[in-house]
Protein backbone atom coordinates (compact mmCIF):
# COMPACT_ATOMS: atom_id res chain seq x y z
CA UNK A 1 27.77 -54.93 -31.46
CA UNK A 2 28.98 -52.67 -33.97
CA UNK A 3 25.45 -51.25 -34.37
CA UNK A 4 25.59 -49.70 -30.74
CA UNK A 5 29.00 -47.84 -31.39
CA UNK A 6 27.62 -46.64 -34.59
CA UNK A 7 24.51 -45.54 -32.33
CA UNK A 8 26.41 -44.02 -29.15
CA UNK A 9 29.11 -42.03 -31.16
CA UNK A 10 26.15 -40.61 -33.55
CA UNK A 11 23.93 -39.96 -29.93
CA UNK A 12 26.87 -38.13 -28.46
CA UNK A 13 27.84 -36.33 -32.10
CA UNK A 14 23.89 -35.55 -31.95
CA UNK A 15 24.19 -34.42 -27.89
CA UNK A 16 27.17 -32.22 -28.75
CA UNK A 17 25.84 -30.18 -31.84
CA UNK A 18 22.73 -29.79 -29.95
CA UNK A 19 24.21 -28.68 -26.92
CA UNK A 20 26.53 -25.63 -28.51
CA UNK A 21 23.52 -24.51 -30.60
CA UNK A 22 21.40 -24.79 -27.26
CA UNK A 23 24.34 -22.28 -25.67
CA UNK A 24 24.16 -20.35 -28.80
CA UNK A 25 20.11 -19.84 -29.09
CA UNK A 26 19.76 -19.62 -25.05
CA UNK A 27 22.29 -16.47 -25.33
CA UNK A 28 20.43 -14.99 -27.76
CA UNK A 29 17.49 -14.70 -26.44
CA UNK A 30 19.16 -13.75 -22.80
CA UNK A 31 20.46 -10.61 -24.46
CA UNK A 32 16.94 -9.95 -25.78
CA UNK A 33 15.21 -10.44 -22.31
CA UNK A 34 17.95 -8.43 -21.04
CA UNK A 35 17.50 -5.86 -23.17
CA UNK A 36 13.98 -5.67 -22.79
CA UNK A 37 13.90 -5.36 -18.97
CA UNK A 38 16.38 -2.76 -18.92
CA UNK A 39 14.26 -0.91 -21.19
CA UNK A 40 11.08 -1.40 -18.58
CA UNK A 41 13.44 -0.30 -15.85
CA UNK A 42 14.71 3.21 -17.71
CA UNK A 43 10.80 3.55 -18.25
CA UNK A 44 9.71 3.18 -14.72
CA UNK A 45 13.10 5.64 -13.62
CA UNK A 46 12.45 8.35 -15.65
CA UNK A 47 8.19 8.26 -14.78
CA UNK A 48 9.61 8.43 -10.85
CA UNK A 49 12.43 10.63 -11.75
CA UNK A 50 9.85 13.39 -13.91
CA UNK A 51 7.57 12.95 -10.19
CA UNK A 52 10.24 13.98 -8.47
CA UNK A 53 11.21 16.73 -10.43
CA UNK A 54 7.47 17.89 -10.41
CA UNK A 55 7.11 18.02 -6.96
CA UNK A 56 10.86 20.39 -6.71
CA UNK A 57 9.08 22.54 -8.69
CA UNK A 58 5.99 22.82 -6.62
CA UNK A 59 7.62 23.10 -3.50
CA UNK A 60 10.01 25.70 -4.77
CA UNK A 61 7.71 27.36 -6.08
CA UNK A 62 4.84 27.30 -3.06
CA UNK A 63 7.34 27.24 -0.14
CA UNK A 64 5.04 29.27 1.90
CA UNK A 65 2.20 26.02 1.22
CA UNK A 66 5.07 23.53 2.52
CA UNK A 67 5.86 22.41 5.74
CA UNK A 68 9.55 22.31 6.61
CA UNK A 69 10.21 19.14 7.67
């Protein structure tokens, strides 16, 4: 009987520990997904954004080629 307490208060010393490092590694690597998708996101604003600057230009500078609307 004494075997089993040894064994349940080393499985939950062994679920703890493994638990906080789980919180610690799993942040981690959020932050590095995180920071990797934002980057992918400024990437894909600033192609659309330089577009859309591109086509101001053109259109300012060939009104007379543009319709109004």
């Amino acid at each position: 009987m004494a075997d089993l307490l040894w064994f349940d208060r080393f499985q939950e010393h062994g679920f703890d520990d493994g638990f906080r490092e789980g919180e610690r590694s799993g942040e981690l690597e959020g932050r590095i997904f995180g920071c990797e998708k934002a980057f992918d996101l400024g990437r894909e604003i600033g192609f659309y954004s330089g577009c859309v600057e591109m086509w101001t230009q053109l259109c300012n500078q060939y009104s007379d080629k543009v319709p109004s609307r």
